[in-house]
C-alpha atoms as a PDB file:
ATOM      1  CA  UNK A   1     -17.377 -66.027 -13.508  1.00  0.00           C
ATOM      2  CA  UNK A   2     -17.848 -62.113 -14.389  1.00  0.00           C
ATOM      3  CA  UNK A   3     -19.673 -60.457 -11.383  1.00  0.00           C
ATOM      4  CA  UNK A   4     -23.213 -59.623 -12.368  1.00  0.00           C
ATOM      5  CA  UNK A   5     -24.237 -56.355 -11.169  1.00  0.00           C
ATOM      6  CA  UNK A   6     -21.535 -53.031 -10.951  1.00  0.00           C
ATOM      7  CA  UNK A   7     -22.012 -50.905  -8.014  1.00  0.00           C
ATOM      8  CA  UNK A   8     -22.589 -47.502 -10.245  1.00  0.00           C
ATOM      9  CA  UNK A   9     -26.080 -49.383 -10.813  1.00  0.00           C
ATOM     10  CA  UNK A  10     -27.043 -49.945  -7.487  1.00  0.00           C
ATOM     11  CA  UNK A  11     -25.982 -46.699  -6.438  1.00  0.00           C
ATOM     12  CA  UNK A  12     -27.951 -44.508  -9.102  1.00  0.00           C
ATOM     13  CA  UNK A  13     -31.135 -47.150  -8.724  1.00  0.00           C
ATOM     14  CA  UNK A  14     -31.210 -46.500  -5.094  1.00  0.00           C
ATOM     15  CA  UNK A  15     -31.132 -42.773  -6.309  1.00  0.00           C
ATOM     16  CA  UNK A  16     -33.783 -43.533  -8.392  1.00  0.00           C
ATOM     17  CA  UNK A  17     -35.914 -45.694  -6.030  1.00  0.00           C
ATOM     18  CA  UNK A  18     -35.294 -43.183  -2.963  1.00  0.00           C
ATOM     19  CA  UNK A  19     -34.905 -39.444  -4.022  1.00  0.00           C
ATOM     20  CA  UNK A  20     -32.415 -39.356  -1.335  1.00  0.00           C
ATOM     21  CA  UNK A  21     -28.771 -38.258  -1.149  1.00  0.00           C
ATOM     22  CA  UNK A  22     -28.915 -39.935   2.392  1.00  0.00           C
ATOM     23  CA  UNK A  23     -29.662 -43.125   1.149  1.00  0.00           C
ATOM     24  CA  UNK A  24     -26.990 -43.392  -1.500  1.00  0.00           C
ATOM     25  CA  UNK A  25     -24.765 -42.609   0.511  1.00  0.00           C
ATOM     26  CA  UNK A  26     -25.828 -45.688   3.009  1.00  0.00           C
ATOM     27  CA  UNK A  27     -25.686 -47.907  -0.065  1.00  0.00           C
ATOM     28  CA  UNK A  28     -22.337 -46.512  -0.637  1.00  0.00           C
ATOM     29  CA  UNK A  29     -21.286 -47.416   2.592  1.00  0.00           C
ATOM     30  CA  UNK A  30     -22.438 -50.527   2.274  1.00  0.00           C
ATOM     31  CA  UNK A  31     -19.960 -50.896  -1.047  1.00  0.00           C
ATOM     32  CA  UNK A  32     -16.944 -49.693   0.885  1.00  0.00           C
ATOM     33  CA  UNK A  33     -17.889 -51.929   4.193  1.00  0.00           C
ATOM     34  CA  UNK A  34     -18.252 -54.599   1.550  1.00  0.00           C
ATOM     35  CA  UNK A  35     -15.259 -54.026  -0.359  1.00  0.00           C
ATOM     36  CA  UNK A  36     -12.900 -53.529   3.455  1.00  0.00           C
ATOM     37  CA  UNK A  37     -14.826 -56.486   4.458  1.00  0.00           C
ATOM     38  CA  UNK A  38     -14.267 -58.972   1.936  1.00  0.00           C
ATOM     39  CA  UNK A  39     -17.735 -59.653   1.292  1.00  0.00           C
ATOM     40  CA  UNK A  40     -17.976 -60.750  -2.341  1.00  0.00           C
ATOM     41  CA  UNK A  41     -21.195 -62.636  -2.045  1.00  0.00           C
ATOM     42  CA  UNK A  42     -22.753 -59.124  -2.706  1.00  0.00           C
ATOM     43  CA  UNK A  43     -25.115 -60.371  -5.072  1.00  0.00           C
ATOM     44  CA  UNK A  44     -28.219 -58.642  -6.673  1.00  0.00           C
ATOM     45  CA  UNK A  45     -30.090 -60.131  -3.646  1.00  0.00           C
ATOM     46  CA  UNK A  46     -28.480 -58.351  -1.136  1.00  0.00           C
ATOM     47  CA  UNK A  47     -29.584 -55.230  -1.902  1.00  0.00           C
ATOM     48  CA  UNK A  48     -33.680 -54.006  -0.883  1.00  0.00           C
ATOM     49  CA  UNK A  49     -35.362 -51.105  -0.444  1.00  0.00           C
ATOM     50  CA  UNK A  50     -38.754 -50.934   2.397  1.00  0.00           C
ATOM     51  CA  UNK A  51     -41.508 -48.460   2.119  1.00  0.00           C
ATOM     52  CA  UNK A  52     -41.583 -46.430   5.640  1.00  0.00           C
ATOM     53  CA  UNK A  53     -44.449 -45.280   6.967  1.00  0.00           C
ATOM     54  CA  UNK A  54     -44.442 -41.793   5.431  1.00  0.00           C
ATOM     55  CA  UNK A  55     -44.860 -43.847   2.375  1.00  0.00           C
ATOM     56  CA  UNK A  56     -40.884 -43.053   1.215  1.00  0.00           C
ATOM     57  CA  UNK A  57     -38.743 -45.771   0.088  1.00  0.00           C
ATOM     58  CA  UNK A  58     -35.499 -46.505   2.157  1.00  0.00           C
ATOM     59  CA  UNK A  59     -32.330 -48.843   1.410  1.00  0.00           C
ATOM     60  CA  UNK A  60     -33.577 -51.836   3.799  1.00  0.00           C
ATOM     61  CA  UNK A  61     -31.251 -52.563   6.586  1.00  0.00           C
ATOM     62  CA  UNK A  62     -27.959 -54.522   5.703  1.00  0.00           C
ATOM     63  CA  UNK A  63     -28.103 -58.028   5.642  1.00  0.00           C
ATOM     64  CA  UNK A  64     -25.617 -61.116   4.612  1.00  0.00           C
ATOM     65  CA  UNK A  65     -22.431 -59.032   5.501  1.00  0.00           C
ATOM     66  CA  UNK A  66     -19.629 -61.398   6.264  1.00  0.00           C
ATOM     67  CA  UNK A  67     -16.471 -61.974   5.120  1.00  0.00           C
ATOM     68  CA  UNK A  68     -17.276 -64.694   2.335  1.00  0.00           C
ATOM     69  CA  UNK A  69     -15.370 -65.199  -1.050  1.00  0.00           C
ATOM     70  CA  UNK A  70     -17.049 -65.322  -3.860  1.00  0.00           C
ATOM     71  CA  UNK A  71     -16.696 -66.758  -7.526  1.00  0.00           C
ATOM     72  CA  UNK A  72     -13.168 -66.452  -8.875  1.00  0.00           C
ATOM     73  CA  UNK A  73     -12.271 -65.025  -5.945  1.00  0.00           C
ATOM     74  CA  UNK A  74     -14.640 -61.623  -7.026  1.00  0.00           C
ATOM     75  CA  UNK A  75     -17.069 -60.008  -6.188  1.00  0.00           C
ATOM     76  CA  UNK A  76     -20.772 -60.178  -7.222  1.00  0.00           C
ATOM     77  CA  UNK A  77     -21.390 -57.172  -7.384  1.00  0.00           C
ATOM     78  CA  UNK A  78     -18.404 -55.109  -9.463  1.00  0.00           C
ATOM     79  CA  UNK A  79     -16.935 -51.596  -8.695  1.00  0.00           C
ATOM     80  CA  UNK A  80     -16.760 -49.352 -11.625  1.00  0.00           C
ATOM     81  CA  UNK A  81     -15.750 -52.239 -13.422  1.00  0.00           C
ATOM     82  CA  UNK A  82     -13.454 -54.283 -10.914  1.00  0.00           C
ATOM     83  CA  UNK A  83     -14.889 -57.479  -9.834  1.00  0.00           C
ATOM     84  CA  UNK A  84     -11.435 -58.164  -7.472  1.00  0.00           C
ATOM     85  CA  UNK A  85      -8.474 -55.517  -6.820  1.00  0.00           C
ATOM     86  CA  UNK A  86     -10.947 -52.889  -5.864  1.00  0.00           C
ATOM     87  CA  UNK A  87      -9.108 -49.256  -6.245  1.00  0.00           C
ATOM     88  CA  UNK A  88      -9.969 -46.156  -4.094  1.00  0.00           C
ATOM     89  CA  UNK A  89     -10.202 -44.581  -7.662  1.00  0.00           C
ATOM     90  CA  UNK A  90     -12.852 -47.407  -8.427  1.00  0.00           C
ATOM     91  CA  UNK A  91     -14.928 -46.672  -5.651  1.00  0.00           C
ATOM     92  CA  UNK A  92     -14.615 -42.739  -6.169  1.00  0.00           C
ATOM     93  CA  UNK A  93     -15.877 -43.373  -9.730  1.00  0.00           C
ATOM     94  CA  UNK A  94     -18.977 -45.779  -8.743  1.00  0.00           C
ATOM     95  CA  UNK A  95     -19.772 -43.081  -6.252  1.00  0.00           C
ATOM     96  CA  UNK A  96     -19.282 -39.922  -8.660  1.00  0.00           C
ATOM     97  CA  UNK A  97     -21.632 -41.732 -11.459  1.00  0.00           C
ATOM     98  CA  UNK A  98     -24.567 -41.514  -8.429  1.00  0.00           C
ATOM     99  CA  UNK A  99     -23.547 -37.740  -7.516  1.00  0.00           C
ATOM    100  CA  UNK A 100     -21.654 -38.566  -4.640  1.00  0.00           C
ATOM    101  CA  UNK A 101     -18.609 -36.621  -4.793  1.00  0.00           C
ATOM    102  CA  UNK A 102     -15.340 -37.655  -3.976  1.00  0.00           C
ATOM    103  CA  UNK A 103     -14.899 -35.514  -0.803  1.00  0.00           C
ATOM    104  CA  UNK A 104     -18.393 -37.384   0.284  1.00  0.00           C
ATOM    105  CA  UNK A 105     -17.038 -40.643  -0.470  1.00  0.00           C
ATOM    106  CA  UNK A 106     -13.585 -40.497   1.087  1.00  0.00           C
ATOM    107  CA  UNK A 107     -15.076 -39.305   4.228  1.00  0.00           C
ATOM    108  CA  UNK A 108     -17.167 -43.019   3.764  1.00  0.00           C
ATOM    109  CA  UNK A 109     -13.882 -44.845   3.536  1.00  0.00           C
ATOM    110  CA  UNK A 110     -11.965 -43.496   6.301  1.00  0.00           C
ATOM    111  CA  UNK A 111     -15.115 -43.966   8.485  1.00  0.00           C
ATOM    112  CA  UNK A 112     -15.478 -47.567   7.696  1.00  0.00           C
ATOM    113  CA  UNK A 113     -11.754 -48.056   7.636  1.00  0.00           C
ATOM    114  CA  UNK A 114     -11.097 -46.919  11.214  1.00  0.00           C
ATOM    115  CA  UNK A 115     -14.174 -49.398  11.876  1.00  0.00           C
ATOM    116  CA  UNK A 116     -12.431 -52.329   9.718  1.00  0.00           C
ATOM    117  CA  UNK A 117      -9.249 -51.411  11.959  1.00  0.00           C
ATOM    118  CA  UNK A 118     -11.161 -52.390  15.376  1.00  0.00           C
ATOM    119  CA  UNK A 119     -11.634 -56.151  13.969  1.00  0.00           C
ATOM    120  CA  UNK A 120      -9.239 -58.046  15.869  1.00  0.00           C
ATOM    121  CA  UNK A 121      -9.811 -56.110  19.316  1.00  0.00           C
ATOM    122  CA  UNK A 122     -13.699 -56.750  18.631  1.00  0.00           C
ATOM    123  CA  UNK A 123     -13.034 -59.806  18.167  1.00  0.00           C
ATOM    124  CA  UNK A 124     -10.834 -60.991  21.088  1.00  0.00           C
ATOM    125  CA  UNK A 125     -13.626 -59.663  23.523  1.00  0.00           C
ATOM    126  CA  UNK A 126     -15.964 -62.459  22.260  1.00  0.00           C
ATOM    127  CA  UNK A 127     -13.588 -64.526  24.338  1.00  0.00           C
ATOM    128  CA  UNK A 128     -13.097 -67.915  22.315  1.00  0.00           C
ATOM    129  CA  UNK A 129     -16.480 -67.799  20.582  1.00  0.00           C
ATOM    130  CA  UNK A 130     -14.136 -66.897  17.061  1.00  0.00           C
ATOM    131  CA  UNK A 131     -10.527 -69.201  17.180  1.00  0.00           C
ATOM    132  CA  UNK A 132      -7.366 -66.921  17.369  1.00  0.00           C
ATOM    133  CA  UNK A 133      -6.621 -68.557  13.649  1.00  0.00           C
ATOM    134  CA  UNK A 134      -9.998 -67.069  12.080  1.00  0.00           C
ATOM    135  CA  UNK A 135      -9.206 -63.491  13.602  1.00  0.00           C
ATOM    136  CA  UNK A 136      -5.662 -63.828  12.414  1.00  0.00           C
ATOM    137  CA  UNK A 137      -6.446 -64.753   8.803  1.00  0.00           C
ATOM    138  CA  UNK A 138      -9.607 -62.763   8.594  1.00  0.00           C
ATOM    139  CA  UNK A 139      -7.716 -59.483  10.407  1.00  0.00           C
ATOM    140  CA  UNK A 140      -4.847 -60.092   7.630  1.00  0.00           C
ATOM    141  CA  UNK A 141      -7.258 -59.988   4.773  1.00  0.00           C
ATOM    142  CA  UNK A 142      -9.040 -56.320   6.112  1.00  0.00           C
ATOM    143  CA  UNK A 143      -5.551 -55.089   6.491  1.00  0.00           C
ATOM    144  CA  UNK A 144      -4.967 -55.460   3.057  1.00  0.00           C
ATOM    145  CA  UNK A 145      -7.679 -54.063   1.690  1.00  0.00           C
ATOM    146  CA  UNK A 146      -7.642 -51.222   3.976  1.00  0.00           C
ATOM    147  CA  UNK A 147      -3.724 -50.855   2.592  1.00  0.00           C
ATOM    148  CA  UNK A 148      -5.021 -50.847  -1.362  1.00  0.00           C
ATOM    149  CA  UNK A 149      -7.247 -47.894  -0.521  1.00  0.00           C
END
């Protein structure tokens, strides 16, 4: 199964929708926190927008982000082109399409990255409300995204 939306769309329609630099680059988060993450069931559905109440539309607040693998092992929601295998030079691209440079965009990685990198110790102090397995195979799989970047 191909994925069924690319990223570059949902960045420049959230440019589109919004007006706002600020909120592509939340959505852009989002596509890096997704990609670290391992969230492939980024489908068309996961991304809204709300209306605030100086009558501007906003990227709604994330929802369905958790580590879940999708069809064929891919994402829903491509980068650039790359359903699985997801390149920093992917991401850089989907970004640069919405005028988001590259200097914007790595700042957006490294930010989530050090985040991705507090998993397991987040984790442990839940106490044993996640098994030590779940941590260890879910910690194993952000480390190696956070290497391919």
């Amino acid at each position: 199964m191909q994925p069924c939306l690319d990223y570059t769309d949902i960045l420049r329609a959230t440019g589109m929708i919004t007006r706002s630099a600020a909120e592509r680059e939340i959505q852009a988060r989002r596509m890096v926190f997704n990609v670290i993450m391992n969230n492939q069931d980024d489908h068309a559905k996961s991304f809204a927008f709300t209306l605030n109440q100086a009558e501007e539309w906003q990227a709604s607040p994330a929802y369905s982000l958790t580590l879940q693998t999708g069809p064929d092992v891919q994402h829903h929601s491509s980068v650039a082109g790359y359903g699985s295998q997801i390149s920093r030079e992917a991401l850089i691209k989907a970004a640069k399409a919405a005028d988001i440079s590259e200097k914007t965009l790595n700042t957006i990685i490294e930010e989530v990255c050090d985040v991705a990198a507090s998993f397991v110790a987040t984790a442990n102090a839940l106490g044993d409300a996640i098994p030590a397995a779940v941590i260890k195979s879910t910690a194993a799989k952000i480390e190696a995204a956070i290497k391919a970047l």
